[in-house]
Protein backbone atom coordinates (compact mmCIF):
# COMPACT_ATOMS: atom_id res chain seq x y z
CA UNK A 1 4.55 29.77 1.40
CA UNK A 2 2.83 28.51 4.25
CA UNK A 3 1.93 24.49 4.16
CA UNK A 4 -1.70 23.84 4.48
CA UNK A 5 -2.89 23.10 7.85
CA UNK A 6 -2.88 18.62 8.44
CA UNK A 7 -6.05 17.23 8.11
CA UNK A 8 -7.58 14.78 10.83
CA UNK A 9 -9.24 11.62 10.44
CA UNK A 10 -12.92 10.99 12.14
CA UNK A 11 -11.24 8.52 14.74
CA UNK A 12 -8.50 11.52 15.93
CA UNK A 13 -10.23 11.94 18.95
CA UNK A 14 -10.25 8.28 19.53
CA UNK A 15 -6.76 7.82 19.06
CA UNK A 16 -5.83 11.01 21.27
CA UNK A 17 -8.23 9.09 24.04
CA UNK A 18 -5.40 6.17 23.69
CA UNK A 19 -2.56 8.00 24.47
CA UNK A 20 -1.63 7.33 20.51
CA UNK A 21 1.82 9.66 19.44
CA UNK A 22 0.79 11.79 16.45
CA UNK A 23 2.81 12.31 13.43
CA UNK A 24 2.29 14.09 10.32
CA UNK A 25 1.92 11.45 7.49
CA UNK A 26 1.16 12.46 3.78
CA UNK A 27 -0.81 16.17 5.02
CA UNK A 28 -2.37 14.07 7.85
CA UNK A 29 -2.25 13.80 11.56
CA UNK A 30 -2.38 10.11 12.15
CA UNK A 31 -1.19 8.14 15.16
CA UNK A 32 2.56 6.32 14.83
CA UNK A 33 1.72 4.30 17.65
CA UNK A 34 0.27 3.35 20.61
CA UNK A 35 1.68 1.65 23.10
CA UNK A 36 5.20 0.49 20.84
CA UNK A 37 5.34 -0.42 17.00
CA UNK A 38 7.40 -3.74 18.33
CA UNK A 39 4.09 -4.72 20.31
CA UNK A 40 1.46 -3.89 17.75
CA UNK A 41 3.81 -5.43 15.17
CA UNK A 42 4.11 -8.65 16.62
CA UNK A 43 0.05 -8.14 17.74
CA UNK A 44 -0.35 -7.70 13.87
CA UNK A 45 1.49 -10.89 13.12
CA UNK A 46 0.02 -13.08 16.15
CA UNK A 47 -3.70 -11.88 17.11
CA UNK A 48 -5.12 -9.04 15.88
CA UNK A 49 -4.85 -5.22 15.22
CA UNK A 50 -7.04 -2.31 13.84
CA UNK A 51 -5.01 0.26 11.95
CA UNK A 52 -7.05 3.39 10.65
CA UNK A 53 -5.83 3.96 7.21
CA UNK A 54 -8.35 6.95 6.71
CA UNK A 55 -5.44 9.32 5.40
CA UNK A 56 -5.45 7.07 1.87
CA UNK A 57 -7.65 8.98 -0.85
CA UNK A 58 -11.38 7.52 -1.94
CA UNK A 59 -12.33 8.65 -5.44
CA UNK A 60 -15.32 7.08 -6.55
CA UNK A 61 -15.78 6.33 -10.04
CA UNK A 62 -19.43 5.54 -11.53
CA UNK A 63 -21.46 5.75 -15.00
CA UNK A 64 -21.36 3.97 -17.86
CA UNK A 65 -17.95 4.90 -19.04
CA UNK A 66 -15.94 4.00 -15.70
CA UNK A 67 -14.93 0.69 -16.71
CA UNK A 68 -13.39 2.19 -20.01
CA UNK A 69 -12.02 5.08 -18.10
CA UNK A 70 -10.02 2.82 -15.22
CA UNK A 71 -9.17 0.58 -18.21
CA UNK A 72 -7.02 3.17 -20.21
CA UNK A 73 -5.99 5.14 -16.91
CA UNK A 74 -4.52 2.64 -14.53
CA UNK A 75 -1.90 -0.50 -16.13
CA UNK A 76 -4.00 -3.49 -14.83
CA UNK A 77 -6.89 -5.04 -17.10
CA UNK A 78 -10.14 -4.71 -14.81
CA UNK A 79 -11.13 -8.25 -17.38
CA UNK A 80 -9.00 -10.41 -14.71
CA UNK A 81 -11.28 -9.86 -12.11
CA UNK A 82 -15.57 -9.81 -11.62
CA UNK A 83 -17.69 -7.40 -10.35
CA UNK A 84 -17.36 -6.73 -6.21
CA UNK A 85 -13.61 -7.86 -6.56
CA UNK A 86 -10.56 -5.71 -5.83
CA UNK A 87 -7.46 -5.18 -7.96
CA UNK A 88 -3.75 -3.78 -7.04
CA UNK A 89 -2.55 -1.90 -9.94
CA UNK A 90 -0.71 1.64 -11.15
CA UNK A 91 -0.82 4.96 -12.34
CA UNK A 92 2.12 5.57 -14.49
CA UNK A 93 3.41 8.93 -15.93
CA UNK A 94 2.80 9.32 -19.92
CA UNK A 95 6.08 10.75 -20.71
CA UNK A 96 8.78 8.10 -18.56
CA UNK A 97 6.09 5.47 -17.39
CA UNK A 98 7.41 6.02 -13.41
CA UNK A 99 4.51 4.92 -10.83
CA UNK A 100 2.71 8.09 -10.09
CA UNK A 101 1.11 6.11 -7.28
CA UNK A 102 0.36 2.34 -6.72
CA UNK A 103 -3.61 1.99 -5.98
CA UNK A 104 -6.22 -0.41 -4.56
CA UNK A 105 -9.74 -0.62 -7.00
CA UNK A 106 -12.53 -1.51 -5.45
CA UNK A 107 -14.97 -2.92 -8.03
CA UNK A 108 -18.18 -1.93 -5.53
CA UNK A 109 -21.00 -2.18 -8.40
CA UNK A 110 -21.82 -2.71 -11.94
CA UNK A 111 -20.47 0.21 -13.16
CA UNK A 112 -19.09 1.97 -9.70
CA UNK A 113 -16.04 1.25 -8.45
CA UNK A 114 -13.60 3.03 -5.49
CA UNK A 115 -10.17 3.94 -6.52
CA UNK A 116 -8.24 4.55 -3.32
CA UNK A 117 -4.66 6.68 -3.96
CA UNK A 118 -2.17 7.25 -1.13
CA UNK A 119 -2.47 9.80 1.31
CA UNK A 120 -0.83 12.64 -0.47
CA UNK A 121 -1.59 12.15 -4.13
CA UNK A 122 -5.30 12.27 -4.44
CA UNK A 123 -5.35 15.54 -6.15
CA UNK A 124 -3.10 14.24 -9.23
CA UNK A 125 -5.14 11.18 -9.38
CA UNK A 126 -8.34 13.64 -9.86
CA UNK A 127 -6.23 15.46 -12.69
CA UNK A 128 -5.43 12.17 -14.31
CA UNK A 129 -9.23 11.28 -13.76
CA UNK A 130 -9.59 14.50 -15.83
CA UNK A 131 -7.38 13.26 -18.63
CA UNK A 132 -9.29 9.94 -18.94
CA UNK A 133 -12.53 11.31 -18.78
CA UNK A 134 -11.91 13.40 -22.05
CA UNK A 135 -11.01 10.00 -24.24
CA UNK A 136 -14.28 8.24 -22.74
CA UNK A 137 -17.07 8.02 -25.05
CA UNK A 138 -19.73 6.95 -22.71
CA UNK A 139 -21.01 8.87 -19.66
CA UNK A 140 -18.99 8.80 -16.47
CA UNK A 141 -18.26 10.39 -12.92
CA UNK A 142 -16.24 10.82 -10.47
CA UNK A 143 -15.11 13.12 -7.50
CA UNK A 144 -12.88 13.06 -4.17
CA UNK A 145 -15.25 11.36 -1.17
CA UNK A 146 -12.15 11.52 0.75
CA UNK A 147 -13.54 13.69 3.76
CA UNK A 148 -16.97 11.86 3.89
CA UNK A 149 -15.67 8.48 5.14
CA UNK A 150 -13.09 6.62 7.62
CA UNK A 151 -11.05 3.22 6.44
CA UNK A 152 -10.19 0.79 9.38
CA UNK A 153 -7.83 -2.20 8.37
CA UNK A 154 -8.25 -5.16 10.55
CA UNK A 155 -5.19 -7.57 10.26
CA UNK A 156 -4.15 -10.45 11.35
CA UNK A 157 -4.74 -14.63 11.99
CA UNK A 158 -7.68 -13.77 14.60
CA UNK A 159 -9.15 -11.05 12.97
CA UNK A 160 -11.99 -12.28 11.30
CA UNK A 161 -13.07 -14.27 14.00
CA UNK A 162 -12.84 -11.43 16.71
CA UNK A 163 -14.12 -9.14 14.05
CA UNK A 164 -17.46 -11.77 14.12
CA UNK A 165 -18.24 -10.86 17.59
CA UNK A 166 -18.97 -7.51 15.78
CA UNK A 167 -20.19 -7.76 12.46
CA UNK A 168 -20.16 -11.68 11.36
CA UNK A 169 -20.93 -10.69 7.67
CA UNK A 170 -17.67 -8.09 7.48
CA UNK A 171 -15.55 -10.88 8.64
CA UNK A 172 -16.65 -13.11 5.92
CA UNK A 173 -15.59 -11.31 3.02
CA UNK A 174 -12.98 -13.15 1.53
CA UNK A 175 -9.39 -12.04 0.00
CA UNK A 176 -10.15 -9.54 -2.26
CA UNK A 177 -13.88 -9.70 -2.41
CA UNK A 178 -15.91 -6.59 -2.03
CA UNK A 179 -18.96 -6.45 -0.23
CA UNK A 180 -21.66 -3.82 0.32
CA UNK A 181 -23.03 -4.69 4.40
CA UNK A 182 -24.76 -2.19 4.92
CA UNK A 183 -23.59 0.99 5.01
CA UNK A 184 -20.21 -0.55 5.23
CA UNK A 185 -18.42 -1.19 2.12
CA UNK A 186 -16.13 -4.54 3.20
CA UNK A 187 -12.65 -5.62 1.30
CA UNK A 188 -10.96 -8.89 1.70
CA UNK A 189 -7.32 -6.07 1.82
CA UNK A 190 -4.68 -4.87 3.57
CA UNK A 191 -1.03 -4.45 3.64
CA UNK A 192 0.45 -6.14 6.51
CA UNK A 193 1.60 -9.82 4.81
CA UNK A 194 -1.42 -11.40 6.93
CA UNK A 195 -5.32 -11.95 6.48
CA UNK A 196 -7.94 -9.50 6.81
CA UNK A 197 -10.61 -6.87 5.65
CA UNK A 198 -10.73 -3.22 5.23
CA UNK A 199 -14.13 -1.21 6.38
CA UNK A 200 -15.04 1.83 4.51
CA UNK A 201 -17.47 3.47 6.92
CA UNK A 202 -19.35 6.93 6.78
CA UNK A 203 -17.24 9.91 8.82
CA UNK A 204 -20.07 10.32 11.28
CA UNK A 205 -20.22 5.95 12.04
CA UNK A 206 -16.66 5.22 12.26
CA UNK A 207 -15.89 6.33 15.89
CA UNK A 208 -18.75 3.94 17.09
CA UNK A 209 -17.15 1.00 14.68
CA UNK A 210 -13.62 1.48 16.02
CA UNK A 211 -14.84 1.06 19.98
CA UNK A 212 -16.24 -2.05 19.02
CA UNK A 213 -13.56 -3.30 17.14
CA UNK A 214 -11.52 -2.36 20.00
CA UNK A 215 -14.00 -3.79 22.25
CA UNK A 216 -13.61 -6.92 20.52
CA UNK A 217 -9.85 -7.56 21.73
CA UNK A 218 -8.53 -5.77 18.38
CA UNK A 219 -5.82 -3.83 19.79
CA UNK A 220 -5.41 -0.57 17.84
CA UNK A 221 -1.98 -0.29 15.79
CA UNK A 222 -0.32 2.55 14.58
CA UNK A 223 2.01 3.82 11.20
CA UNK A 224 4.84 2.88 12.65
CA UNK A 225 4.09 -1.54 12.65
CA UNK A 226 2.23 -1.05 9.44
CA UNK A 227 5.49 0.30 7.91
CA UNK A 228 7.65 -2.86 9.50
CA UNK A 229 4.81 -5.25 8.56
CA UNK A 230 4.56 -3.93 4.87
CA UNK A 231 8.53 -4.09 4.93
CA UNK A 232 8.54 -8.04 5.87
CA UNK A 233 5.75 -8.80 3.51
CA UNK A 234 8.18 -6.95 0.99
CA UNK A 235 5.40 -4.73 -0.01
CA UNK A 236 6.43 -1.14 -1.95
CA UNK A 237 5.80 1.94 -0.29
CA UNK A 238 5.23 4.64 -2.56
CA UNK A 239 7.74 6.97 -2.28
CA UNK A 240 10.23 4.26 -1.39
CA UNK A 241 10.01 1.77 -3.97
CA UNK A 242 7.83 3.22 -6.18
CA UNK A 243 7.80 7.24 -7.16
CA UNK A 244 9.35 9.55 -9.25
CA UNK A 245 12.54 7.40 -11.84
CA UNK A 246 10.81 4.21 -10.85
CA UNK A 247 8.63 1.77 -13.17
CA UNK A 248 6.83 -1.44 -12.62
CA UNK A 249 9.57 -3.42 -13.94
CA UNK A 250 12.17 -2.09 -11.93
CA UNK A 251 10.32 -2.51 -8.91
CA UNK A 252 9.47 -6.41 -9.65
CA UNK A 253 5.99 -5.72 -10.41
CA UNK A 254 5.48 -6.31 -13.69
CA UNK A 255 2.40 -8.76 -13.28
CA UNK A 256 0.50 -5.42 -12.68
CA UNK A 257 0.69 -4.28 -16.23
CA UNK A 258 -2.23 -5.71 -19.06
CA UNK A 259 -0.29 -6.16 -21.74
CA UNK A 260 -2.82 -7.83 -23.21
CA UNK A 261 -5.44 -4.82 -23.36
CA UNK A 262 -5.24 -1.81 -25.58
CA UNK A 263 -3.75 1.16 -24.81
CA UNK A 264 -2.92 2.73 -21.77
CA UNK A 265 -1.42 5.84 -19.68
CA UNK A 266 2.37 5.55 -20.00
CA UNK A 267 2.32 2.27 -21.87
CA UNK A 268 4.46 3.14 -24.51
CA UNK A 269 7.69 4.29 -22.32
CA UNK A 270 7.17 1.27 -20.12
CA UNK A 271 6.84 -1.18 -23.28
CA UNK A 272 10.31 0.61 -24.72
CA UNK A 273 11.56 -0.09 -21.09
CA UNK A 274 10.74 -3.90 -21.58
CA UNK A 275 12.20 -3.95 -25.05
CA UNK A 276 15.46 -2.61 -23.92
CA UNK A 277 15.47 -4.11 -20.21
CA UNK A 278 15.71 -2.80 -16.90
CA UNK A 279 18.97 -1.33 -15.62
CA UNK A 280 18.08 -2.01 -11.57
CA UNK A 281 16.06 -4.56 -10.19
CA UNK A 282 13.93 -4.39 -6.42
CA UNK A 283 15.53 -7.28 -4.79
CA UNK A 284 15.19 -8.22 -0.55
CA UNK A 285 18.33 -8.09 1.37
CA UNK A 286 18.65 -9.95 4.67
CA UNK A 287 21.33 -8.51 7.37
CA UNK A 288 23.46 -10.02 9.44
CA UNK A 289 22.80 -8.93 12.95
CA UNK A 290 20.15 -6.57 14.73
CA UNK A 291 21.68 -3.38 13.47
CA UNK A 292 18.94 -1.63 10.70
CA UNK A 293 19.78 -0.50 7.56
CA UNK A 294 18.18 2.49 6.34
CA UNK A 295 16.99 4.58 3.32
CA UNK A 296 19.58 5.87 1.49
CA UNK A 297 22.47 3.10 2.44
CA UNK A 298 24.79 2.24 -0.39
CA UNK A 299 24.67 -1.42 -1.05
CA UNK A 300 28.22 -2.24 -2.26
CA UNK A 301 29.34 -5.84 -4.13
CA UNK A 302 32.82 -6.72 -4.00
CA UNK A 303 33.34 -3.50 -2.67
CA UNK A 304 32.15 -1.82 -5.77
CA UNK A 305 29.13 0.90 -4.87
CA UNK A 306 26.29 -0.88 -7.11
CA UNK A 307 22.91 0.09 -5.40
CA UNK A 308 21.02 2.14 -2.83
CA UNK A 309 18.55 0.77 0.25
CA UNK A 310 15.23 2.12 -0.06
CA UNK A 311 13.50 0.87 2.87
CA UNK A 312 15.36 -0.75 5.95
CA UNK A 313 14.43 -1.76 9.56
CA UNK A 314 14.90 -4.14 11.60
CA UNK A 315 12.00 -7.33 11.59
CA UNK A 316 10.40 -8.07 14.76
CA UNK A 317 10.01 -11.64 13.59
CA UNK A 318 13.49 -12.62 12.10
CA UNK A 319 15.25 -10.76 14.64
CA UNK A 320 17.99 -9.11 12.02
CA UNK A 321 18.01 -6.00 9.95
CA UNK A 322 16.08 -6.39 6.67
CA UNK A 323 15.93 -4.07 3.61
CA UNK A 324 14.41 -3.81 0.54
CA UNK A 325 17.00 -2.10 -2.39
CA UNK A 326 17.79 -1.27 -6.20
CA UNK A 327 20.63 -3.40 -7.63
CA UNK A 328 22.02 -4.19 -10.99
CA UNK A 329 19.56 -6.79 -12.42
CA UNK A 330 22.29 -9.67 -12.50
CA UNK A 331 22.13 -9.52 -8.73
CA UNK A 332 20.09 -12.96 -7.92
CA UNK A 333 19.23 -14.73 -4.68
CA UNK A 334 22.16 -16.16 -2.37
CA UNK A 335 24.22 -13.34 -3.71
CA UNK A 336 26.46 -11.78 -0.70
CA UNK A 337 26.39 -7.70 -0.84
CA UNK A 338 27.49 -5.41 2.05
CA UNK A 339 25.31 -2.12 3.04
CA UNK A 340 26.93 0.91 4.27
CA UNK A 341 25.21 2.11 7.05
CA UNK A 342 27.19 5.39 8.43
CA UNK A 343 30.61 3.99 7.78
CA UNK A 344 29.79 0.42 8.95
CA UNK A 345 29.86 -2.57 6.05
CA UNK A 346 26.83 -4.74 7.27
CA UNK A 347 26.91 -7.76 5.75
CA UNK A 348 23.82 -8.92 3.85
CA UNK A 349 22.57 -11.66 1.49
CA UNK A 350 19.87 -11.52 -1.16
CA UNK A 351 16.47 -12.88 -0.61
CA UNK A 352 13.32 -13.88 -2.06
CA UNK A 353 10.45 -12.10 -0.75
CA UNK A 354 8.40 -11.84 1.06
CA UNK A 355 11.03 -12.14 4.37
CA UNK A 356 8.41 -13.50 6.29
CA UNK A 357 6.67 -16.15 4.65
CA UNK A 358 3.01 -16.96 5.69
């Protein structure tokens, strides 16, 4: 069977104008990078970058019964927050509670809110929407708007105040605030470790937006630096750290789950999973030397195989390998472990996260 053709954001022919390397990224054709991840990375960490993110899903939610619907369908409680506020939180599989997909809510209005899915699992979020929609009592709606809008992701510890020179009201939102400006829907998010907003533009407006952020001396950044950022801020990446065998708990993000509210999709594997306790644990591993571990290494403790690497680089900022891992749940900070990378031991020790602190 032939794979569907990738699917182009509304900025492609601004990032082909940049001389931006293409890669396919979750049925997308987005741009890896520009000039070199190093440079945007440390750009990202020390000015300011724009990173079009328009490959993750938009479903808006909206009616009466979306609040109810989000509450049952996703693990956080939408009570911890107020209206025009965003949330991180997951969508867990009923039968073994694994993270179908980690998700941003924006709480945009009363009762309408934007639940944004990564790039290539919008359509099972739609069939879960599906699933919710039949327990809700009160009137609700919701559909893919996906193809109607782009997402830019300004990052960084300049980027609100070159993003001012722009739009002075965007840059104001603060950390995790929602705000309609507009026809720009503004969110104090990202995923890079440092400060910043997210724009959610229509299709047609975002190539005008992104030369003026550009304008602005916000250098555009590609896939490649947001994946090292995310990886320093210890941030999951779904099909890394989170995915198919792999629950909250085990990937160290329990405070995600409202325990407190009533039911929910997959809460009754994941509260058998707390009853019993974890068998692996997310923990950070810092490497000795420059030399990057990768996906896939065994990590090994007192020669004994005990865990495998699930993301691995090396960090622009620390200047050694990094890597994020599943290990027995007894492994605790200071702990010395070794990762096999292709028949080398690198020597490693466990960290808190994030790696790089801001």
């Amino acid at each position: 069977m032939n794979n569907p053709p990738l699917r182009h954001s509304p900025l492609d022919a601004q990032h082909r104008a940049l001389g931006a390397r293409m890669t396919p990224f979750g049925g997308w054709d987005m741009p890896l990078q520009y000039a070199s991840v190093l440079e945007e990375h440390r750009a990202c960490r020390t000015r300011a970058v724009v990173f079009d993110v328009s490959h993750l899903g938009t479903v808006e939610c909206q009616g009466p019964g979306a609040f109810d619907l989000l509450q049952w369908l996703l693990t956080n409680d939408l009570r911890k927050i107020e209206r025009r506020r965003a949330q991180y939180t997951h969508l867990l599989d009923p039968d073994d509670a694994h993270v179908v997909d980690d998700i941003i809510v924006w709480w945009v209005d009363d009762d309408r809110f934007f639940v944004m899915p990564n790039a290539s699992n919008t359509d099972e979020m739609l069939t879960a929407f599906d699933e919710g929609a039949a327990r809700t009592e009160q009137p609700v709606e919701f559909g893919d708007i996906t193809p109607t809008r782009a997402v830019l992701a300004v990052q960084g510890p300049e980027a609100r105040a070159l993003l001012a020179t722009v739009n002075a009201d965007a840059a104001a939102v603060p950390r995790f605030e929602v705000r309609r400006i507009g026809d720009l829907v503004v969110a104090g998010t990202g995923y890079t470790g440092e400060d910043g907003v997210e724009l959610h533009v229509a299709a047609a407006d975002a190539p005008a937006l992104w030369d003026a952020v550009c304008a602005a001396g916000i250098e555009p950044a590609g896939l490649g630096a947001r994946d090292t950022l995310r990886l320093e801020a210890g941030l999951p990446l779904h099909g890394h750290e989170l995915g198919a065998g792999i629950t909250p708990l085990q990937a160290g993000l329990g405070w995600v789950v409202g325990w407190d509210k009533a039911d929910f999709r997959g809460r009754a594997p994941l509260a058998a999973e707390r009853e019993r306790g974890i068998v692996r644990r997310l923990r950070g591993l810092n490497v000795q030397g420059r030399r990057p571990p990768r996906a896939g290494s065994q990590v090994l403790r007192a020669g004994v195989d005990v865990g495998v690497v699930t993301s691995g680089n090396f960090s622009p900022m620390l200047g050694n390998g990094i890597a994020l891992a599943f290990v027995p749940p007894d492994v605790a900070s200071g702990d010395a472990l070794q990762i096999d990378v292709r028949g080398q031991l690198l020597d490693a020790e466990v960290v808190p996260l994030p790696f790089v602190k801001k």
